[in-house]
PDB file of N, CA and C in Angstrom:
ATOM      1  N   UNK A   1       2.743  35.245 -19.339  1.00  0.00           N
ATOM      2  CA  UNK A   1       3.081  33.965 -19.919  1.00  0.00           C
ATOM      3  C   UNK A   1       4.094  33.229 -19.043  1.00  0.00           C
ATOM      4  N   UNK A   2       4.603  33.631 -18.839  1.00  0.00           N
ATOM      5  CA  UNK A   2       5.979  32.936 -17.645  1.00  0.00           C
ATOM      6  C   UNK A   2       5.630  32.630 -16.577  1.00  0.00           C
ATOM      7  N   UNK A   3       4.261  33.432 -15.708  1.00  0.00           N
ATOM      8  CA  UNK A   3       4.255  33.328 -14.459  1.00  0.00           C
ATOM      9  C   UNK A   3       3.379  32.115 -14.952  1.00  0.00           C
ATOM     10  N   UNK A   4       2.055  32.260 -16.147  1.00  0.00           N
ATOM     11  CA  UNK A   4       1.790  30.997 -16.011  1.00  0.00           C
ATOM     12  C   UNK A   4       2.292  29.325 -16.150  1.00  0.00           C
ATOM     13  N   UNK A   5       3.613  29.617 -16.919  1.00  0.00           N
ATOM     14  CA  UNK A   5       4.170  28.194 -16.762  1.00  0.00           C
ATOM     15  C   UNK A   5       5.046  28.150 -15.685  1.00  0.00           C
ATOM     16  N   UNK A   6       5.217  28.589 -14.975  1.00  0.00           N
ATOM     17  CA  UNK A   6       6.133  29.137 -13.581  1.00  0.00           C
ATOM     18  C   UNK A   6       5.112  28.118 -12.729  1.00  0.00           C
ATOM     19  N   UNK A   7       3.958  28.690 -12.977  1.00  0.00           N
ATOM     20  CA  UNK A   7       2.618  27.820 -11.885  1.00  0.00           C
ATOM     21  C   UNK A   7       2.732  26.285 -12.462  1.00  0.00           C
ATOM     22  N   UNK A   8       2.366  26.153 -13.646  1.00  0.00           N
ATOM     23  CA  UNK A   8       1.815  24.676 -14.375  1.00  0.00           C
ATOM     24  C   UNK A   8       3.450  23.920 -13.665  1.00  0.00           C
ATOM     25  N   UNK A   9       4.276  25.049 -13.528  1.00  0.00           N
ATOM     26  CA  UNK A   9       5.338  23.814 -13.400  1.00  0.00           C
ATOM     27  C   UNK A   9       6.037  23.196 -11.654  1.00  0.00           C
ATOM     28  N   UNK A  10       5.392  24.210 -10.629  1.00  0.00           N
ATOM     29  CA  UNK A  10       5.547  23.951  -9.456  1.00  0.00           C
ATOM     30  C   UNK A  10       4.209  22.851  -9.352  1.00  0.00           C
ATOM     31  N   UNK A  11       2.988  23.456  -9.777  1.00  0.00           N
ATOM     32  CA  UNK A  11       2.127  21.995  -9.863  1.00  0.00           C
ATOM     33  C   UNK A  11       2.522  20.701 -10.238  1.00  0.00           C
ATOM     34  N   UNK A  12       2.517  20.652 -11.380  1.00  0.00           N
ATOM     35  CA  UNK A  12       3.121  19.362 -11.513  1.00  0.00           C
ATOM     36  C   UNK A  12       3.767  18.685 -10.785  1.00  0.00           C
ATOM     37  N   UNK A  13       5.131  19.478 -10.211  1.00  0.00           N
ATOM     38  CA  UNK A  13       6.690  18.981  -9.450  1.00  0.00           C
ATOM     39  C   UNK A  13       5.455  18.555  -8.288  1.00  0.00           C
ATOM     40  N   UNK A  14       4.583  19.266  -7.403  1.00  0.00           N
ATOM     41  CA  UNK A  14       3.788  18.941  -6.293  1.00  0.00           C
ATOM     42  C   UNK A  14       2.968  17.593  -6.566  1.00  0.00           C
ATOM     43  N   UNK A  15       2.395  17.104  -8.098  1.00  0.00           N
ATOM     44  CA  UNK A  15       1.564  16.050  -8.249  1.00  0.00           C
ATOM     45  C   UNK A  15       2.450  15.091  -8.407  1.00  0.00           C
ATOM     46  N   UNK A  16       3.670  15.165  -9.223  1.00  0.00           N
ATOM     47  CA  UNK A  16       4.695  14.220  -9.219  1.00  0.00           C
ATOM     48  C   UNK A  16       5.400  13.676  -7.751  1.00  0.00           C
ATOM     49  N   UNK A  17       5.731  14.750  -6.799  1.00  0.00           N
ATOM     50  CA  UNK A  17       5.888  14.151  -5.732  1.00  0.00           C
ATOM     51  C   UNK A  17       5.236  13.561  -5.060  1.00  0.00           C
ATOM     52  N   UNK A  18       3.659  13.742  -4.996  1.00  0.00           N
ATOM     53  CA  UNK A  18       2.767  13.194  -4.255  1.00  0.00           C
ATOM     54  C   UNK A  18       2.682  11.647  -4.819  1.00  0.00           C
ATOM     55  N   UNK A  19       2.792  11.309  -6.266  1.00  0.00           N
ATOM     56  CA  UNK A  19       3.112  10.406  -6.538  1.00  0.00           C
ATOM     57  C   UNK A  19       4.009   9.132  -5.890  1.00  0.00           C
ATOM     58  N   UNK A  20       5.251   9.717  -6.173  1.00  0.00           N
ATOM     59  CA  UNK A  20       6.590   8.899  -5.944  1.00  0.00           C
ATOM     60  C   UNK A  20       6.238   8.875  -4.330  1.00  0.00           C
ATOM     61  N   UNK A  21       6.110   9.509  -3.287  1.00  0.00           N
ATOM     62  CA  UNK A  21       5.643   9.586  -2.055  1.00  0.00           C
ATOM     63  C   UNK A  21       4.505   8.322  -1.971  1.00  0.00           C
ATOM     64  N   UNK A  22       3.351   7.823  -3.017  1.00  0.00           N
ATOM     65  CA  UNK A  22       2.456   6.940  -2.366  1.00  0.00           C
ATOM     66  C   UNK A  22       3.420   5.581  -3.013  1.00  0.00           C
ATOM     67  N   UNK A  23       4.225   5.691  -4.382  1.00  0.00           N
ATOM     68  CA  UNK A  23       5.207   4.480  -4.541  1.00  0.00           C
ATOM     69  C   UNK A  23       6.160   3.965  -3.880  1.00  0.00           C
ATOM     70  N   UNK A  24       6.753   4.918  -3.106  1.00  0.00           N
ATOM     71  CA  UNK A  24       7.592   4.571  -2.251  1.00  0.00           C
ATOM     72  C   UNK A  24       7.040   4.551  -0.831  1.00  0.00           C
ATOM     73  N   UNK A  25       6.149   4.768  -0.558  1.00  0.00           N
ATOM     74  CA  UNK A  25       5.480   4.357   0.820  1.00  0.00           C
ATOM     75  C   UNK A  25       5.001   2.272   0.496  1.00  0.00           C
ATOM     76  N   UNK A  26       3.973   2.099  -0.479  1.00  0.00           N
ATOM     77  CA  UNK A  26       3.635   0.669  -0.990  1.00  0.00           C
ATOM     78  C   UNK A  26       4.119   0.692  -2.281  1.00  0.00           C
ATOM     79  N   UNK A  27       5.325   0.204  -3.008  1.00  0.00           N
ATOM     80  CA  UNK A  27       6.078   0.349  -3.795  1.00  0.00           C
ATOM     81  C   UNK A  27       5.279  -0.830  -5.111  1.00  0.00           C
ATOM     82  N   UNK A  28       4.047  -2.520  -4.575  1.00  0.00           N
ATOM     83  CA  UNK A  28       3.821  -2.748  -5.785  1.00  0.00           C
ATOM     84  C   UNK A  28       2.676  -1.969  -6.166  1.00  0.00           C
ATOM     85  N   UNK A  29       2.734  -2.010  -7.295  1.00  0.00           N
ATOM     86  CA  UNK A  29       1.490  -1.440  -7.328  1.00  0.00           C
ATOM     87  C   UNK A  29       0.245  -1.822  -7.493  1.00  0.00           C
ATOM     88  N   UNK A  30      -0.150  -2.988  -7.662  1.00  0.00           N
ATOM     89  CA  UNK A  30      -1.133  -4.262  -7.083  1.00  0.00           C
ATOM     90  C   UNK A  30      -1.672  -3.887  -5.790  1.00  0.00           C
ATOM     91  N   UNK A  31      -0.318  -3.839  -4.910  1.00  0.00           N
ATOM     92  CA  UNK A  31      -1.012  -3.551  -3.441  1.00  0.00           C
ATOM     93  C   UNK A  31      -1.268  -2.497  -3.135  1.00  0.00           C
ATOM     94  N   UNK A  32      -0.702  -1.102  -3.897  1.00  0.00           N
ATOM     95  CA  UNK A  32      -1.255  -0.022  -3.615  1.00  0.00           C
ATOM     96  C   UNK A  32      -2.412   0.576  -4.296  1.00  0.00           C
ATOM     97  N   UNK A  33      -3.105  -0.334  -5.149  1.00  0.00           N
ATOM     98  CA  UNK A  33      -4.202  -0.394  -6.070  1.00  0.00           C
ATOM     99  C   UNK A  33      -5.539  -0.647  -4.896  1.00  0.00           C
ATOM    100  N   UNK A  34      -5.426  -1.963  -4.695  1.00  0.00           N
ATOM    101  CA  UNK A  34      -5.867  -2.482  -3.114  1.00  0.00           C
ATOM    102  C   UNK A  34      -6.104  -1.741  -1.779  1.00  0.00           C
ATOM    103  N   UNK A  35      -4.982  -1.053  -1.555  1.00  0.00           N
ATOM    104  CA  UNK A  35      -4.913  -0.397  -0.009  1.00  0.00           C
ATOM    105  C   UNK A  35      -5.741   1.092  -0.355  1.00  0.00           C
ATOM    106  N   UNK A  36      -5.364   1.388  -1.574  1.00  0.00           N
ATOM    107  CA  UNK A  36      -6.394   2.641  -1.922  1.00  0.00           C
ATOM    108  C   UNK A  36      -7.568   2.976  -2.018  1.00  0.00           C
ATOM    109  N   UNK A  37      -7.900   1.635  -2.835  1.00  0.00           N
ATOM    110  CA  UNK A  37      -9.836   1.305  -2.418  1.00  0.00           C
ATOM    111  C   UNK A  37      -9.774   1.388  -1.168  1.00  0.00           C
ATOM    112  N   UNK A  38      -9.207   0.658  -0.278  1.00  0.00           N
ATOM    113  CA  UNK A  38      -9.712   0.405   1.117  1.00  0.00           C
ATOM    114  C   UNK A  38      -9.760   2.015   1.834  1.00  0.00           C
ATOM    115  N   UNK A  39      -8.820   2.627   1.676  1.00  0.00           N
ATOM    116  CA  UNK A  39      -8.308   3.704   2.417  1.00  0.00           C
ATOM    117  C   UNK A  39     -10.002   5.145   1.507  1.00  0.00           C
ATOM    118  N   UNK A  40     -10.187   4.606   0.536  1.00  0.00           N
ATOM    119  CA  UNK A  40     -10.966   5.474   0.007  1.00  0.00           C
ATOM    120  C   UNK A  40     -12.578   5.032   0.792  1.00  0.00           C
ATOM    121  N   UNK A  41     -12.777   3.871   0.963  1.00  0.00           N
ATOM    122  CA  UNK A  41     -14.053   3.418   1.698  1.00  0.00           C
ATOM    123  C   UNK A  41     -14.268   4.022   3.299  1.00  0.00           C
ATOM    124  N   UNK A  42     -13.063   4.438   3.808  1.00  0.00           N
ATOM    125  CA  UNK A  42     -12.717   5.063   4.761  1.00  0.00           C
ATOM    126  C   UNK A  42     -12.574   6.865   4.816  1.00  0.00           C
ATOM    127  N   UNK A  43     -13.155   6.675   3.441  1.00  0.00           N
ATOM    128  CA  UNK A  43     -13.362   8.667   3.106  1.00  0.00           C
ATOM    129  C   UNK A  43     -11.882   9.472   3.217  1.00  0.00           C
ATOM    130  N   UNK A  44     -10.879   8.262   3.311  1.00  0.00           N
ATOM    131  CA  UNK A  44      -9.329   9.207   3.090  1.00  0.00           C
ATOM    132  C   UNK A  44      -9.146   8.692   1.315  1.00  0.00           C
ATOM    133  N   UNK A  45      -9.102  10.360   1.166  1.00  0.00           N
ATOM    134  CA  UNK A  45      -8.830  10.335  -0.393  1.00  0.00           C
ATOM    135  C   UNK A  45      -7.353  11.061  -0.318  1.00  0.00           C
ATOM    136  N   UNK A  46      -6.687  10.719  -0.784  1.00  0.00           N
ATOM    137  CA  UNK A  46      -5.512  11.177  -0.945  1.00  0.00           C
ATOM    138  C   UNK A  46      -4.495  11.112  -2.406  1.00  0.00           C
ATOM    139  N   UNK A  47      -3.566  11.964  -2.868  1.00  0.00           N
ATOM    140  CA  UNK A  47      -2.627  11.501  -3.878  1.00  0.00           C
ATOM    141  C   UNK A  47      -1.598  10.630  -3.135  1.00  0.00           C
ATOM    142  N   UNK A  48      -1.016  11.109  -1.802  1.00  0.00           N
ATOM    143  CA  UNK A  48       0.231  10.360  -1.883  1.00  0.00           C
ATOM    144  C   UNK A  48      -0.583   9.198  -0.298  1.00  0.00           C
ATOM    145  N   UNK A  49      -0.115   8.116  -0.550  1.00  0.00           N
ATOM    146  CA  UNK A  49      -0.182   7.106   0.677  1.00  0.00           C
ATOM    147  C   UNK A  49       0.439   7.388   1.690  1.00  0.00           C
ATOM    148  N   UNK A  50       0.221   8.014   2.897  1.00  0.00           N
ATOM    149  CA  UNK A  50       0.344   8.586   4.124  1.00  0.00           C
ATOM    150  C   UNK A  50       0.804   7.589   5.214  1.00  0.00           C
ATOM    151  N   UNK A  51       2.089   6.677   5.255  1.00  0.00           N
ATOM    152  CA  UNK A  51       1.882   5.850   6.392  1.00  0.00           C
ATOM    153  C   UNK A  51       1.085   5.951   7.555  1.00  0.00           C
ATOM    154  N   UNK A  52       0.418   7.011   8.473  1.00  0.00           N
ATOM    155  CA  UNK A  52      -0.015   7.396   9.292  1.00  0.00           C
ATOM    156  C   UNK A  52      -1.942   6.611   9.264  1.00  0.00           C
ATOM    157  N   UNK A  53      -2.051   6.937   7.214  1.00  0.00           N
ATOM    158  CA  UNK A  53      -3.325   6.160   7.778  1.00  0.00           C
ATOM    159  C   UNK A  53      -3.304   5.097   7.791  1.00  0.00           C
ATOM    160  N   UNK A  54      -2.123   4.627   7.381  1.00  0.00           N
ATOM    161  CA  UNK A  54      -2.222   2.852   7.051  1.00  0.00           C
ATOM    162  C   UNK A  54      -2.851   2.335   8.189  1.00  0.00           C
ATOM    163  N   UNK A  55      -2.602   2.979   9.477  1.00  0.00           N
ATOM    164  CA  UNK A  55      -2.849   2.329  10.747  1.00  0.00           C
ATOM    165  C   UNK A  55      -4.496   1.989  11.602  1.00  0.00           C
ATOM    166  N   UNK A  56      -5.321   2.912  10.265  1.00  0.00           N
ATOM    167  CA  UNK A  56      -6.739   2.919  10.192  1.00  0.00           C
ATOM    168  C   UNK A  56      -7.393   1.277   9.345  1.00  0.00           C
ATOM    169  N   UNK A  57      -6.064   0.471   8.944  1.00  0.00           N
ATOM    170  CA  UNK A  57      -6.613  -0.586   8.107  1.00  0.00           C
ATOM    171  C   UNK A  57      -6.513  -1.641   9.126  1.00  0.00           C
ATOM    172  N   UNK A  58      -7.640  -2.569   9.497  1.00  0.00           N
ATOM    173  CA  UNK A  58      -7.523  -3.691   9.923  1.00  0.00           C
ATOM    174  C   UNK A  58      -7.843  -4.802   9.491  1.00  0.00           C
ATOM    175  N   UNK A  59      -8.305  -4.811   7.955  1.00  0.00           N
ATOM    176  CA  UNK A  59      -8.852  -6.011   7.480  1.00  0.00           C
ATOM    177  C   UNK A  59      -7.942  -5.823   5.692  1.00  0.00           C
ATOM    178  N   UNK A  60      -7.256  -6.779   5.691  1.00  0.00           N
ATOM    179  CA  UNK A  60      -6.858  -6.610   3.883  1.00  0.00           C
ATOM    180  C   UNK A  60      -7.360  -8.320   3.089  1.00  0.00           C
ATOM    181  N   UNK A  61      -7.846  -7.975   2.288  1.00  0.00           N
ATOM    182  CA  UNK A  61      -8.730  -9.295   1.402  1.00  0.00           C
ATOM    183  C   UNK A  61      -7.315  -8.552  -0.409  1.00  0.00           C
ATOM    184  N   UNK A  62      -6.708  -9.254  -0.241  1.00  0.00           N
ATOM    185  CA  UNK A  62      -6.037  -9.151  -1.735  1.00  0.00           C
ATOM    186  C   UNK A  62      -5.648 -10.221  -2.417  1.00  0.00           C
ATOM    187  N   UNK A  63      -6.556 -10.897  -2.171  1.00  0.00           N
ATOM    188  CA  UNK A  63      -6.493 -12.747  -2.974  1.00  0.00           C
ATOM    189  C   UNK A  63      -6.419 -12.533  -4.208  1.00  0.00           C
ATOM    190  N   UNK A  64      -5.587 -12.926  -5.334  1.00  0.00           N
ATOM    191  CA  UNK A  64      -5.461 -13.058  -6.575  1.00  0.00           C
ATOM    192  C   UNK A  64      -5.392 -11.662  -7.295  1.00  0.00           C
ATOM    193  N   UNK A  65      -4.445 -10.791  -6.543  1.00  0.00           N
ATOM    194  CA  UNK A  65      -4.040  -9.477  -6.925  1.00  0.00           C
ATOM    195  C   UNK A  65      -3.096  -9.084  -7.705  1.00  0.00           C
ATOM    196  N   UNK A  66      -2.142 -10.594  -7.871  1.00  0.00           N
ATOM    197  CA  UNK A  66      -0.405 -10.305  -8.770  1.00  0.00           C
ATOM    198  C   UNK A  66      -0.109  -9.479  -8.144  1.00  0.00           C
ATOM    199  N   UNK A  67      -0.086  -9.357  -6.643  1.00  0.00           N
ATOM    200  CA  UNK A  67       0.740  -8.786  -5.552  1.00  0.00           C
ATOM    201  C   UNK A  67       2.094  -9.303  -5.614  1.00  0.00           C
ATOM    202  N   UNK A  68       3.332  -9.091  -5.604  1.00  0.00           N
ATOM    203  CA  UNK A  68       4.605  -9.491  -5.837  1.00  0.00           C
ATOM    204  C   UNK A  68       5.815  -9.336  -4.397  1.00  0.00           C
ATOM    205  N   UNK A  69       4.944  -7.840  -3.959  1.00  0.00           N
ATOM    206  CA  UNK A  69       6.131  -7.247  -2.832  1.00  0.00           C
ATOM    207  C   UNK A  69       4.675  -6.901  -1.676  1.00  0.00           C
ATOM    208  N   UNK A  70       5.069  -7.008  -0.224  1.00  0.00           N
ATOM    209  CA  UNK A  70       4.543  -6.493   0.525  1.00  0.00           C
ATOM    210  C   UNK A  70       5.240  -5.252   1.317  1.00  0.00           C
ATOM    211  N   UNK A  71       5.994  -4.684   0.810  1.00  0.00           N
ATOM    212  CA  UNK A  71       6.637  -3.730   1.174  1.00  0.00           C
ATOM    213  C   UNK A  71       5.417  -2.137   1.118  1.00  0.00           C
ATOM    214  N   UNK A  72       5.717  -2.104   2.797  1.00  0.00           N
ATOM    215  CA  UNK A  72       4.858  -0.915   2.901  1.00  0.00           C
ATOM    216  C   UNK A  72       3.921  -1.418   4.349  1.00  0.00           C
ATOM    217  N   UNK A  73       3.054  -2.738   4.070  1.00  0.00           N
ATOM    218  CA  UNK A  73       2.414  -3.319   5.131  1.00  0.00           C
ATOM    219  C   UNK A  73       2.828  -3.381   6.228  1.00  0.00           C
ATOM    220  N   UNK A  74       4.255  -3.244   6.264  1.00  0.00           N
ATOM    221  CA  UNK A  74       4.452  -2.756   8.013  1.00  0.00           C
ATOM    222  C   UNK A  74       4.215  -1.437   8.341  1.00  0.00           C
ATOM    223  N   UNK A  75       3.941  -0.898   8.015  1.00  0.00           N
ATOM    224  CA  UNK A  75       3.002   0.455   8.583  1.00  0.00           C
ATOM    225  C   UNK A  75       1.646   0.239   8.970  1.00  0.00           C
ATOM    226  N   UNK A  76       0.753  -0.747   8.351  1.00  0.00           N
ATOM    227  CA  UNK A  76      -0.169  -1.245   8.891  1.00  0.00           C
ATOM    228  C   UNK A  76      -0.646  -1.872  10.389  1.00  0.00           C
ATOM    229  N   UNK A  77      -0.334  -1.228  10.750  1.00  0.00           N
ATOM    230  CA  UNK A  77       0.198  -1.926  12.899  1.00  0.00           C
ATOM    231  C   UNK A  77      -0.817  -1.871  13.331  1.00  0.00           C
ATOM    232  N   UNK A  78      -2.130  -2.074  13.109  1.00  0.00           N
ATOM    233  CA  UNK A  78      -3.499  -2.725  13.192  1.00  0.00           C
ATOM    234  C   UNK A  78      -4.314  -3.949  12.318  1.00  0.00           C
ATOM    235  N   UNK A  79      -3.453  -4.277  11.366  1.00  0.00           N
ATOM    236  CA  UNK A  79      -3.768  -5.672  11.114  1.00  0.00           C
ATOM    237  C   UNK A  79      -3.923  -6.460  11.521  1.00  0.00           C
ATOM    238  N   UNK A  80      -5.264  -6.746  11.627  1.00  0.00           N
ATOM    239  CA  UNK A  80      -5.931  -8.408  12.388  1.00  0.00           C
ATOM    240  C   UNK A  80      -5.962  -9.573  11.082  1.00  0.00           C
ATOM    241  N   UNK A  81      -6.325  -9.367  10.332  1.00  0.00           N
ATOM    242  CA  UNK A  81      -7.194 -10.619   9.497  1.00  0.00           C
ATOM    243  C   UNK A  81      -6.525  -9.715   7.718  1.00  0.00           C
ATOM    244  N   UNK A  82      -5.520 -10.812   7.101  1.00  0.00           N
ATOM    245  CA  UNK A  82      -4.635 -10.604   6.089  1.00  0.00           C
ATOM    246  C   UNK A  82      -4.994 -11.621   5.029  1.00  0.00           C
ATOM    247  N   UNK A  83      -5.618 -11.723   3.990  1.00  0.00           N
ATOM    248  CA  UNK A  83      -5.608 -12.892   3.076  1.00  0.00           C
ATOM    249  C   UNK A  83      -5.124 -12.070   1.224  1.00  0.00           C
ATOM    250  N   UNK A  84      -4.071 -12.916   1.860  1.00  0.00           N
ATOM    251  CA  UNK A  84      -3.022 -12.824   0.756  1.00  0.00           C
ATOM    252  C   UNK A  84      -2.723 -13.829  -0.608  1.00  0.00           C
ATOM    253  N   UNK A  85      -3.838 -14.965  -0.424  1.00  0.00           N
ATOM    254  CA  UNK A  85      -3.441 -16.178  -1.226  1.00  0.00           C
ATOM    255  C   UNK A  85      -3.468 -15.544  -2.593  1.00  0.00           C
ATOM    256  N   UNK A  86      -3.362 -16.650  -3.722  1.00  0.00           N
ATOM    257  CA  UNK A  86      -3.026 -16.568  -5.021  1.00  0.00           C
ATOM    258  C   UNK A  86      -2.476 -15.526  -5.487  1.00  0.00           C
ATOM    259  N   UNK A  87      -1.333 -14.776  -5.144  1.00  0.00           N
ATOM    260  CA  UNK A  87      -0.780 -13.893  -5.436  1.00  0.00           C
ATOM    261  C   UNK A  87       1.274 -14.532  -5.642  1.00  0.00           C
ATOM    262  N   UNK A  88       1.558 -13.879  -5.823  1.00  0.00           N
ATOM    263  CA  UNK A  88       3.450 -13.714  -6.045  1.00  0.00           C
ATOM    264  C   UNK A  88       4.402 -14.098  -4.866  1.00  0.00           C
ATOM    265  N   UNK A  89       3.923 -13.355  -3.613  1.00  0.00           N
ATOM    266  CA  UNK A  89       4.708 -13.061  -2.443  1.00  0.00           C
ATOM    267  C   UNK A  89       5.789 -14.357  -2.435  1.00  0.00           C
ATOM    268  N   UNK A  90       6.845 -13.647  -2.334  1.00  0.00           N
ATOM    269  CA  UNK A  90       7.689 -14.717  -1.616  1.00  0.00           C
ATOM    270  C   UNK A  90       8.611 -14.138  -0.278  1.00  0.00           C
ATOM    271  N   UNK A  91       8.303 -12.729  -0.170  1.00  0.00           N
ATOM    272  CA  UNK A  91       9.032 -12.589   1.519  1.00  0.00           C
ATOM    273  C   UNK A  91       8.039 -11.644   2.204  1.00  0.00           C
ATOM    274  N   UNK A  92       7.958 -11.895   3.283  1.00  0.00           N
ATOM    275  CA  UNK A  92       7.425 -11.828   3.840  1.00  0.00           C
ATOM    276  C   UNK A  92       7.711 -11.086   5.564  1.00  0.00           C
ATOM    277  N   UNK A  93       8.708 -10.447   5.547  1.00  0.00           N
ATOM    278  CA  UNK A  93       9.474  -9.425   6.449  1.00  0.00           C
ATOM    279  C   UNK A  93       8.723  -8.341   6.689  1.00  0.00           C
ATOM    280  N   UNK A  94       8.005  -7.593   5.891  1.00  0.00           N
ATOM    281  CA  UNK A  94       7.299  -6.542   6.370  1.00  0.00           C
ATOM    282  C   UNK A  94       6.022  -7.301   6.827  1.00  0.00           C
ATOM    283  N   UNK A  95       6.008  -8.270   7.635  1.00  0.00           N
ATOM    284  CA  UNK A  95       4.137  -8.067   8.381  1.00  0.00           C
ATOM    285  C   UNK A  95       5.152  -9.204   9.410  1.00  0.00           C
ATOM    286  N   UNK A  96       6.401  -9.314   9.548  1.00  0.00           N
ATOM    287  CA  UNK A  96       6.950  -9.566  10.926  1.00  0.00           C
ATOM    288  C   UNK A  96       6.894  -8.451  12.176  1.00  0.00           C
ATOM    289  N   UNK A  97       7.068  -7.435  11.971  1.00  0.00           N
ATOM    290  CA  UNK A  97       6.489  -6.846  13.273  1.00  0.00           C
ATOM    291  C   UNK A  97       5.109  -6.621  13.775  1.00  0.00           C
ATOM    292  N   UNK A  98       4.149  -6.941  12.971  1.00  0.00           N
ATOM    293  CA  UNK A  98       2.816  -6.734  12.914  1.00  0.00           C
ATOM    294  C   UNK A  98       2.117  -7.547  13.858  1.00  0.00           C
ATOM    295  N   UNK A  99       2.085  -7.295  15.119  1.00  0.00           N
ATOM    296  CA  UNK A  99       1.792  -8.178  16.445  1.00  0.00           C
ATOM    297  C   UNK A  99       0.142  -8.451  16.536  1.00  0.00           C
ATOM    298  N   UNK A 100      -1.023  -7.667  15.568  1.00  0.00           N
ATOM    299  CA  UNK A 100      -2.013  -8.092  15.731  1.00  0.00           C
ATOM    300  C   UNK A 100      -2.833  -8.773  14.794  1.00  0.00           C
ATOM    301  N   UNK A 101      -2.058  -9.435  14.148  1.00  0.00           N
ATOM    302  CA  UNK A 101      -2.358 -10.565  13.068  1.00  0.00           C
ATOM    303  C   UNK A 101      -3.167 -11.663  13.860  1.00  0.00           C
ATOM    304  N   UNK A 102      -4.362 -11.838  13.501  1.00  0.00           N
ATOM    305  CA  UNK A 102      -4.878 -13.339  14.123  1.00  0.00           C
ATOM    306  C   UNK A 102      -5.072 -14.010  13.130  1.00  0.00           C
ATOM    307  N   UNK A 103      -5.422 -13.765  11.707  1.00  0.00           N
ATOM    308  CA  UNK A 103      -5.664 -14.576  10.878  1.00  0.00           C
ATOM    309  C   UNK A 103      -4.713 -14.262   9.329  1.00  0.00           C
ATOM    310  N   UNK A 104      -4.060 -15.386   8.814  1.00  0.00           N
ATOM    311  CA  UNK A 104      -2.962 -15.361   7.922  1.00  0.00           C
ATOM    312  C   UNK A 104      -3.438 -15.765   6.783  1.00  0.00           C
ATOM    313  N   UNK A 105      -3.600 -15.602   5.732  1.00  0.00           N
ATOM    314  CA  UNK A 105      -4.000 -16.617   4.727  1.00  0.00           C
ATOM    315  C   UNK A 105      -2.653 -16.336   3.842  1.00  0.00           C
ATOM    316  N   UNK A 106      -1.875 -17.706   3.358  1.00  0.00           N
ATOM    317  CA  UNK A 106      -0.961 -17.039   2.003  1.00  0.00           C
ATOM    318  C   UNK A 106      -0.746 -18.152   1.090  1.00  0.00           C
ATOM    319  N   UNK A 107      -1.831 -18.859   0.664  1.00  0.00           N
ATOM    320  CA  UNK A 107      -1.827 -20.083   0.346  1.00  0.00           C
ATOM    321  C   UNK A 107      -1.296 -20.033  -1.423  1.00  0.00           C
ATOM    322  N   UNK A 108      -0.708 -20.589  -1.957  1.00  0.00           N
ATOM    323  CA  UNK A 108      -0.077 -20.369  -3.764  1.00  0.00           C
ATOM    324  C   UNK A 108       0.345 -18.783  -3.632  1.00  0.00           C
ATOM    325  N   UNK A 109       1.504 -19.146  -3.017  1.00  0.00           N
ATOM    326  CA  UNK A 109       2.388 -17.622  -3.429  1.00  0.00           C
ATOM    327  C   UNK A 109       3.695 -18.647  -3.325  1.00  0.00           C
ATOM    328  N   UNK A 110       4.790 -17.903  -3.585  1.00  0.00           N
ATOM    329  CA  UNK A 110       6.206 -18.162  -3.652  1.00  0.00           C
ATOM    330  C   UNK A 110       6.580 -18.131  -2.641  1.00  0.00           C
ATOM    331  N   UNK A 111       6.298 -18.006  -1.582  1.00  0.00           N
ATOM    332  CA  UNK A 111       6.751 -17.868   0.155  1.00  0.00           C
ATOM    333  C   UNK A 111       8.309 -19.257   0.121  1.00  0.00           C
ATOM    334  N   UNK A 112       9.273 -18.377   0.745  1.00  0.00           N
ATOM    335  CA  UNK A 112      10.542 -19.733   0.872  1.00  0.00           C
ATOM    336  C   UNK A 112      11.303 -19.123   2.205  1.00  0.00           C
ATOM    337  N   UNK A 113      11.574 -20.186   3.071  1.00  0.00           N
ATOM    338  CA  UNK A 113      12.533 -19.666   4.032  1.00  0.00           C
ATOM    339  C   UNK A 113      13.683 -18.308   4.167  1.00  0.00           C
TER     340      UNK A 113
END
């Protein structure tokens, strides 16, 4: 009896971390709703969001997602083509280092200097 809740309970602690690990990698969860389909069409199934594959994404379509935060998308360092419109965003710091952006869309979001 002990060893089995001994197990149920290192599991858990392992599914819970894998958790907080994919929230705190893309923290809204709109966008990590989004990046997961994508990352799953790509046959990476995962619990926790792996910055490492982010770098397998080059196309994000999250138009009208109630996306709020882009925090996380700078791990994405193969982003070409980003459409972000009708969503929340108002900063926009994580896809400043992102040097292979050719196409931007962020049209009705909160975006401010």
């Amino acid at each position: 009896m002990t060893c089995r809740l001994l197990i149920m309970t290192v599991m858990l602690s392992i599914c819970a971390g894998a958790l907080v690990q994919a929230e705190e990698t893309i923290p809204d969860p709109n966008l990590q709703q989004v990046i997961r389909a994508i990352l799953e069409k790509k046959q990476i199934k995962k619990d926790a969001i792996d910055p490492a594959d982010l770098k397998s994404i080059f196309f994000l379509d999250a138009r009208g997602k109630g996306i709020k935060s882009l925090a996380g998308l700078q791990h994405c360092t193969n982003l070409a083509e980003v459409k972000l419109s009708d969503n929340e965003i108002s900063d926009l710091s994580p896809l400043a280092e992102l040097k292979n952006i050719q196409s931007l869309y962020l049209s009705r979001n909160q975006v401010s200097d």
